[in-house]
PDB file of N, CA and C in Angstrom:
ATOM      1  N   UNK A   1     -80.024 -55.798  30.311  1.00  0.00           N
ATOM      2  CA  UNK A   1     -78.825 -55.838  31.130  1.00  0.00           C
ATOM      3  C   UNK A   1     -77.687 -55.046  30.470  1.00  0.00           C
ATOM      4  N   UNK A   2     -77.134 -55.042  29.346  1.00  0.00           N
ATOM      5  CA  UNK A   2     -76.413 -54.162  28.458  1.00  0.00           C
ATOM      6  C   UNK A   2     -76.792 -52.892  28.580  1.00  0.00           C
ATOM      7  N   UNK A   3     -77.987 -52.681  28.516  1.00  0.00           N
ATOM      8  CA  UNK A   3     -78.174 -50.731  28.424  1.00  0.00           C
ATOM      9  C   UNK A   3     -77.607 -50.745  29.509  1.00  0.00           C
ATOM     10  N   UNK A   4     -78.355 -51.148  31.115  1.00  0.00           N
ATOM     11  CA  UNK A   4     -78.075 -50.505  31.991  1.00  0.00           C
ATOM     12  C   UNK A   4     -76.168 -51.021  32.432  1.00  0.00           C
ATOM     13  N   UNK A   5     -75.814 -51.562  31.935  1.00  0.00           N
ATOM     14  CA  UNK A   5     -74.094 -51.364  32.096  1.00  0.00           C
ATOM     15  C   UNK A   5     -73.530 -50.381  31.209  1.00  0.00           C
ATOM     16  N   UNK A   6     -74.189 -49.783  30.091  1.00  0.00           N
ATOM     17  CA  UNK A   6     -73.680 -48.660  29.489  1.00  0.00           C
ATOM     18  C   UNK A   6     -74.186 -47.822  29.993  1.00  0.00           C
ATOM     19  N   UNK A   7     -75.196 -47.274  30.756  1.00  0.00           N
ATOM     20  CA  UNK A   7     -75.851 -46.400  31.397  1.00  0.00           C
ATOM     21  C   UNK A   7     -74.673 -46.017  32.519  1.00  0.00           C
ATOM     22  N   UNK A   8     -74.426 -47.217  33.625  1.00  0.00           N
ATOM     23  CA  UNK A   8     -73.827 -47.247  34.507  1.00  0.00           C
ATOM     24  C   UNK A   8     -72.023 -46.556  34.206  1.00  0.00           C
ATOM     25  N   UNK A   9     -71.354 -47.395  32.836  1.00  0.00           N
ATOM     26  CA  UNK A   9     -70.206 -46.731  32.666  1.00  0.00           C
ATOM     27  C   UNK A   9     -70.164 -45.561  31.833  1.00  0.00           C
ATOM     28  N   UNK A  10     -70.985 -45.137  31.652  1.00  0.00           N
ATOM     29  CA  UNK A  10     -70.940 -43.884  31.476  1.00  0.00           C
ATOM     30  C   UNK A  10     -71.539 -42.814  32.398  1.00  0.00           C
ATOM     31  N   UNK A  11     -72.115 -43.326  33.087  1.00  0.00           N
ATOM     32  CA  UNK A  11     -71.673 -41.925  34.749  1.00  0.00           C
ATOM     33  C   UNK A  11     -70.398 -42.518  35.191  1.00  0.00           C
ATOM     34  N   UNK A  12     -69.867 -43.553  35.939  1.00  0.00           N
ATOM     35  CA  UNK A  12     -68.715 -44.164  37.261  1.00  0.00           C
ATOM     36  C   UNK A  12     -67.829 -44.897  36.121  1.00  0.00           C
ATOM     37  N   UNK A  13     -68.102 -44.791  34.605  1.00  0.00           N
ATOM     38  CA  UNK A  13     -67.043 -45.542  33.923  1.00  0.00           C
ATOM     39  C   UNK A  13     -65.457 -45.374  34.242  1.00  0.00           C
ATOM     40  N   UNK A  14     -64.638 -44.556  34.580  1.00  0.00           N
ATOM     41  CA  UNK A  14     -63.277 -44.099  34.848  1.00  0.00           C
ATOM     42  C   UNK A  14     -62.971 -45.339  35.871  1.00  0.00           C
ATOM     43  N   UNK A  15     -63.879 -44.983  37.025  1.00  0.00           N
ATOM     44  CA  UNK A  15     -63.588 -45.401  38.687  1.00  0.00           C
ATOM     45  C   UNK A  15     -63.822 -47.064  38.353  1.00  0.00           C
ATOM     46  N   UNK A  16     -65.255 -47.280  37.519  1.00  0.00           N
ATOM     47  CA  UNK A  16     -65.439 -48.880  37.737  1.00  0.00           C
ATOM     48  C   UNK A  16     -64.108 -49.357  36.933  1.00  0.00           C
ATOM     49  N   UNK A  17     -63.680 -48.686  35.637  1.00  0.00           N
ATOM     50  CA  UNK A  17     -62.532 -49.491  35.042  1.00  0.00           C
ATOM     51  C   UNK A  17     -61.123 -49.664  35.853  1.00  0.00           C
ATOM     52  N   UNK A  18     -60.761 -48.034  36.601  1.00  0.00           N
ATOM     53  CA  UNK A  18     -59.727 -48.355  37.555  1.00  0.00           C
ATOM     54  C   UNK A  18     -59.963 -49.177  38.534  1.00  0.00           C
ATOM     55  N   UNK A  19     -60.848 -49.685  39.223  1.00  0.00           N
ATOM     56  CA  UNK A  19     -61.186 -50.507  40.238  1.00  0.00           C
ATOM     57  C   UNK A  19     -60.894 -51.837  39.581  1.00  0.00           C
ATOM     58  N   UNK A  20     -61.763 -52.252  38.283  1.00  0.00           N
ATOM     59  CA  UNK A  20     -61.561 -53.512  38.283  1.00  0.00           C
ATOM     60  C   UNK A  20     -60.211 -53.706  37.362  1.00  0.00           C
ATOM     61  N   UNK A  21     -59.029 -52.644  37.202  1.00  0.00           N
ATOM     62  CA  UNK A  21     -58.052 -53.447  36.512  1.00  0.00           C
ATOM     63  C   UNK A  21     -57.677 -53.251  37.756  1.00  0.00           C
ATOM     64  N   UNK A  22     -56.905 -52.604  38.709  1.00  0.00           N
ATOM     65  CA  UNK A  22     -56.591 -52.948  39.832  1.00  0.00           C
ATOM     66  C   UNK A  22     -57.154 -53.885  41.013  1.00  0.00           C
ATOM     67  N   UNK A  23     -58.205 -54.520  40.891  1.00  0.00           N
ATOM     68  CA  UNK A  23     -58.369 -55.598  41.500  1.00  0.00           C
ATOM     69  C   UNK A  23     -57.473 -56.756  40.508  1.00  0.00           C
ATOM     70  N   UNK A  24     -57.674 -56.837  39.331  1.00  0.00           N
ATOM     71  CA  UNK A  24     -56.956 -57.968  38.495  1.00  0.00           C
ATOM     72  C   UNK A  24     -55.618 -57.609  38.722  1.00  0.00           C
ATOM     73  N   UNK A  25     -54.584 -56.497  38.636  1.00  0.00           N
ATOM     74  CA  UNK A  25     -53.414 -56.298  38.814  1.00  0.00           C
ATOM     75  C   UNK A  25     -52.868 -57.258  40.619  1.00  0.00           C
ATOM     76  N   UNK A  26     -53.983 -56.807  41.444  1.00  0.00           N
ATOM     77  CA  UNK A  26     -53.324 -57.608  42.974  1.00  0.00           C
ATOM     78  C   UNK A  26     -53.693 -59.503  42.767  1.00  0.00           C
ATOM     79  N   UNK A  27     -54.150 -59.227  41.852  1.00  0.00           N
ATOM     80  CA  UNK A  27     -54.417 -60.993  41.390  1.00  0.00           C
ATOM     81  C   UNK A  27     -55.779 -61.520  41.834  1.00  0.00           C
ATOM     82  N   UNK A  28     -57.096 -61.111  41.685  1.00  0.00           N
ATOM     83  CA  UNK A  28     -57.935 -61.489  41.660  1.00  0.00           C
ATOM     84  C   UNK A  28     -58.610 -61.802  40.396  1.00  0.00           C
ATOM     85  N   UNK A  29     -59.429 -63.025  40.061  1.00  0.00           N
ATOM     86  CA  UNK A  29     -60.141 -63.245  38.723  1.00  0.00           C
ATOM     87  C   UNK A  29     -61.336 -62.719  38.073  1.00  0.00           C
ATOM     88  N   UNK A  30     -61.042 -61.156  38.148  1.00  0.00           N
ATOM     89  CA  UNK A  30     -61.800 -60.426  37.255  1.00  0.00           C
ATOM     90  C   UNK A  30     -61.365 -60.028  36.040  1.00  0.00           C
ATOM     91  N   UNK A  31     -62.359 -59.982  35.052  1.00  0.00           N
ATOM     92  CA  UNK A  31     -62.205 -59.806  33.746  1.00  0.00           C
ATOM     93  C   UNK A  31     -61.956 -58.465  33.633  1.00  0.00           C
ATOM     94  N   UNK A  32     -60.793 -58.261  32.825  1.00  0.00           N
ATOM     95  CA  UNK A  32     -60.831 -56.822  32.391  1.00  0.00           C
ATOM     96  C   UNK A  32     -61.174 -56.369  31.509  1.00  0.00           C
ATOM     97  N   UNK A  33     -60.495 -57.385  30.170  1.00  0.00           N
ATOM     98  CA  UNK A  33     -60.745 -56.966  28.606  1.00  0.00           C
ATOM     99  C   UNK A  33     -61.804 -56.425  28.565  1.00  0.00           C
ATOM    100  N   UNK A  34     -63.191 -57.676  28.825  1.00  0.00           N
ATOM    101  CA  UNK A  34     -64.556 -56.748  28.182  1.00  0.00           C
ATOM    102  C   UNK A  34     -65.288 -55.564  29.147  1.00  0.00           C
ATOM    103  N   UNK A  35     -64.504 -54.939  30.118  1.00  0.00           N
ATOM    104  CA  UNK A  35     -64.807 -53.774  30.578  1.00  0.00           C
ATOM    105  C   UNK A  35     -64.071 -52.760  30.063  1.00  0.00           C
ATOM    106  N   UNK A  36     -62.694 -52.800  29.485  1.00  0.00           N
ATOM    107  CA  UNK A  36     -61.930 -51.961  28.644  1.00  0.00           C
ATOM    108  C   UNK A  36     -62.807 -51.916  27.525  1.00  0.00           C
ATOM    109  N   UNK A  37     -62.835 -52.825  26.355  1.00  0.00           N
ATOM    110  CA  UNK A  37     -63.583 -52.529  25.293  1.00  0.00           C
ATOM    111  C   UNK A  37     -65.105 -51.852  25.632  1.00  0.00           C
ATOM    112  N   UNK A  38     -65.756 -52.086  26.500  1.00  0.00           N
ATOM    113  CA  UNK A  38     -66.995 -51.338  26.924  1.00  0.00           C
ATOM    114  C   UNK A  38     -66.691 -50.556  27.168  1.00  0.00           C
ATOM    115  N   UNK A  39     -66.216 -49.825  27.834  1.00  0.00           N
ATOM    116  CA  UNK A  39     -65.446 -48.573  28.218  1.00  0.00           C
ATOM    117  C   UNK A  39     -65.053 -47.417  27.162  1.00  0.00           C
ATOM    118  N   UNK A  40     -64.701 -48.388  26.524  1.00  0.00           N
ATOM    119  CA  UNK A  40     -63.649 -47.410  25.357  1.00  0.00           C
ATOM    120  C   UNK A  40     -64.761 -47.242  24.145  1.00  0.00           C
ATOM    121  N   UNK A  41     -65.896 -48.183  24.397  1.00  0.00           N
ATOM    122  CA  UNK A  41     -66.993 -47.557  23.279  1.00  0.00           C
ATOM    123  C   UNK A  41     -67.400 -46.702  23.391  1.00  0.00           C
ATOM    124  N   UNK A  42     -67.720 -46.437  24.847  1.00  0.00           N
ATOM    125  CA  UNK A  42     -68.995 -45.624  25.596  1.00  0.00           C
ATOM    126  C   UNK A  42     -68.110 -44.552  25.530  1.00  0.00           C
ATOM    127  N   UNK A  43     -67.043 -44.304  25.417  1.00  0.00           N
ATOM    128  CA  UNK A  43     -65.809 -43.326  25.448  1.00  0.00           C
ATOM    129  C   UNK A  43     -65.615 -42.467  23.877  1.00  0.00           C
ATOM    130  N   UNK A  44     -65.598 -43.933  23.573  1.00  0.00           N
ATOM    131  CA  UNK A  44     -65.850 -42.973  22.122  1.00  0.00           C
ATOM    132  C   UNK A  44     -66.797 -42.353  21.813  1.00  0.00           C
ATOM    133  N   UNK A  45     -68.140 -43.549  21.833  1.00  0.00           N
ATOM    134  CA  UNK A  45     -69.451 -42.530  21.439  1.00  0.00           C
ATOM    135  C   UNK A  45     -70.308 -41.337  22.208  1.00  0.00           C
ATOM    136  N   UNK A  46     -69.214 -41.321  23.593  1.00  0.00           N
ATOM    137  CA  UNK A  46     -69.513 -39.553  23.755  1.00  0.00           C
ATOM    138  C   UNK A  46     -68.790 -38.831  23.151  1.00  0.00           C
ATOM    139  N   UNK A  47     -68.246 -39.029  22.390  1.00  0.00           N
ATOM    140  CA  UNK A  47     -67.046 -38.067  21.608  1.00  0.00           C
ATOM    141  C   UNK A  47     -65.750 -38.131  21.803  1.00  0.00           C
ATOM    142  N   UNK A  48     -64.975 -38.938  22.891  1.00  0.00           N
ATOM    143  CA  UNK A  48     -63.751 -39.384  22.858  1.00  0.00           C
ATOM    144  C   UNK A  48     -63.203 -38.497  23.581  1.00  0.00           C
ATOM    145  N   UNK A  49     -63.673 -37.924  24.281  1.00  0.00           N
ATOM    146  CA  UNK A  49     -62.706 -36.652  25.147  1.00  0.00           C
ATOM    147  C   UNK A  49     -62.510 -37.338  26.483  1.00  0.00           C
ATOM    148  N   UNK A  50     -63.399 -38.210  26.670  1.00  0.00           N
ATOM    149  CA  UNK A  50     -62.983 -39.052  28.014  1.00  0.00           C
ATOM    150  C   UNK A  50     -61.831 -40.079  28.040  1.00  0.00           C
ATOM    151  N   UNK A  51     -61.792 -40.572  26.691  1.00  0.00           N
ATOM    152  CA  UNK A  51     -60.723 -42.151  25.757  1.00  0.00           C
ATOM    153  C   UNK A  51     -59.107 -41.412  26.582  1.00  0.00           C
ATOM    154  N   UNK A  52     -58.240 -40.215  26.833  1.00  0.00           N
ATOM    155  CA  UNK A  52     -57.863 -39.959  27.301  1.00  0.00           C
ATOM    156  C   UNK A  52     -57.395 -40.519  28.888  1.00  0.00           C
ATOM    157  N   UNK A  53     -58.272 -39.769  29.450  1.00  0.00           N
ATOM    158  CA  UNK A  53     -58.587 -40.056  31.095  1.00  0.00           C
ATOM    159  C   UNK A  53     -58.502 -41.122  31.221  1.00  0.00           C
ATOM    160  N   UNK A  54     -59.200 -41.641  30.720  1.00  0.00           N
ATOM    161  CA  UNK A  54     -59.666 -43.562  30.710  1.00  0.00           C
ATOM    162  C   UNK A  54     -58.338 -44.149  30.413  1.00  0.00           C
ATOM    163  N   UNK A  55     -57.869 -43.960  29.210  1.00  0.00           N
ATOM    164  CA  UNK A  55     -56.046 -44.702  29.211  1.00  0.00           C
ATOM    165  C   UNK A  55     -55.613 -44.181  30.223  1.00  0.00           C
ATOM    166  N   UNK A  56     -54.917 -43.269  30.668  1.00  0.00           N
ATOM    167  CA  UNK A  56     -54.422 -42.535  31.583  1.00  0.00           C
ATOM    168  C   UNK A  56     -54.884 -43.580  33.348  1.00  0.00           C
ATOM    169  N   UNK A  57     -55.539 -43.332  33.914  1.00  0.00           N
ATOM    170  CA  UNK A  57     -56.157 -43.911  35.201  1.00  0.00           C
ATOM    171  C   UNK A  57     -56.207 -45.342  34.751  1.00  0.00           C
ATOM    172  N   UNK A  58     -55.753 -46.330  33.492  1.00  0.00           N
ATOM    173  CA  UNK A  58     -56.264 -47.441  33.644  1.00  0.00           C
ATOM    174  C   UNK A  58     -54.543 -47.663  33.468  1.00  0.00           C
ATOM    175  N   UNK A  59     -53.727 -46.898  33.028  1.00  0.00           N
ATOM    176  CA  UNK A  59     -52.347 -47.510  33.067  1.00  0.00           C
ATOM    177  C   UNK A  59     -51.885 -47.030  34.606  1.00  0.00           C
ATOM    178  N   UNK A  60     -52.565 -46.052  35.132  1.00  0.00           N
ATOM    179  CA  UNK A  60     -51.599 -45.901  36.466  1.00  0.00           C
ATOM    180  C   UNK A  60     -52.603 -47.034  37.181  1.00  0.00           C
ATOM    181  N   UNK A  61     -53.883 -47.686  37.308  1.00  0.00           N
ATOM    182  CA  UNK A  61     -54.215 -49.025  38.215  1.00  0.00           C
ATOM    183  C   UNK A  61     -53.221 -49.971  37.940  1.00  0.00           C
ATOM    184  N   UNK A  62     -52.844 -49.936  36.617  1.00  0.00           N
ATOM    185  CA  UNK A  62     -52.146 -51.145  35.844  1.00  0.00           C
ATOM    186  C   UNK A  62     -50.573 -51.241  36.812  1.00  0.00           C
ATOM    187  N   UNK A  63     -50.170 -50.134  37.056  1.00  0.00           N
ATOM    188  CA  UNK A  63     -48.908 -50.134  37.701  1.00  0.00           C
ATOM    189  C   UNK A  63     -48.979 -49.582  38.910  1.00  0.00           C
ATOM    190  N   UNK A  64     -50.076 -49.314  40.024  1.00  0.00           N
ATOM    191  CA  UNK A  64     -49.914 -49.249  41.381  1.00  0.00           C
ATOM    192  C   UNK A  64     -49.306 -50.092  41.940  1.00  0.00           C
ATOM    193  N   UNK A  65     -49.747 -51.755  41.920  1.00  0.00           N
ATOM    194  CA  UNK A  65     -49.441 -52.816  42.420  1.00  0.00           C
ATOM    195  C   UNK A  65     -47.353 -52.779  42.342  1.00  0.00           C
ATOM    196  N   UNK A  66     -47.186 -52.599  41.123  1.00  0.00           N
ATOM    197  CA  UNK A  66     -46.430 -53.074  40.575  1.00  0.00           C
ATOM    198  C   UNK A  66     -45.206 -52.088  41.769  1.00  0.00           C
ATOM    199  N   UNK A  67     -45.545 -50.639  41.947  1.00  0.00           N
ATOM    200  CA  UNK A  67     -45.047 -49.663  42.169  1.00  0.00           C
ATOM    201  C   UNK A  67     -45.117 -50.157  43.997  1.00  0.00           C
ATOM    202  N   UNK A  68     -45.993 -50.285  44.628  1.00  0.00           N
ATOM    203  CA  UNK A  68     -45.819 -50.693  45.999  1.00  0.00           C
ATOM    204  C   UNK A  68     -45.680 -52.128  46.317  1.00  0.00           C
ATOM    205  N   UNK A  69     -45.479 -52.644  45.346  1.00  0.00           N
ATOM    206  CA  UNK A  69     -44.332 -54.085  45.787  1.00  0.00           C
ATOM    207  C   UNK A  69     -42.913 -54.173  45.840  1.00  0.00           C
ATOM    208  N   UNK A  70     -42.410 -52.611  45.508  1.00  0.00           N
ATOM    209  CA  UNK A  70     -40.995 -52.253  45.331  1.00  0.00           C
ATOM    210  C   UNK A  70     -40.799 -52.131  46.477  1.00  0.00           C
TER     211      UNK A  70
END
């Protein structure tokens, strides 16, 4: 079960992490932490050129909500 979730975030890793912090940002009870830290491994151990992108798209899910409740 582990390979194939590192398999998985590392093709759709960006999209599955923006999806599920923005589902947690509108207030649903999904976990984020251990998809960030998974994320950010699989990020690193392709070489870290993705660790970028990945902060980037996971702070703008982080503040969509925040931005159209204004």
């Amino acid at each position: 079960m582990a390979h194939q979730l590192v398999i998985v975030l590392g093709q759709y890793g960006v999209g599955i992490v923006v999806v599920n912090v923005l589902l947690n940002q509108i207030g649903l009870p999904v976990p984020v932490v251990p998809t960030l830290i998974v994320a950010g491994a699989v990020a690193v151990a392709a070489g870290g050129q993705m660790l970028l992108t990945l902060f980037f798209w996971s702070v703008l899910a982080c503040l969509a909500p925040t931005a159209a409740g204004t």
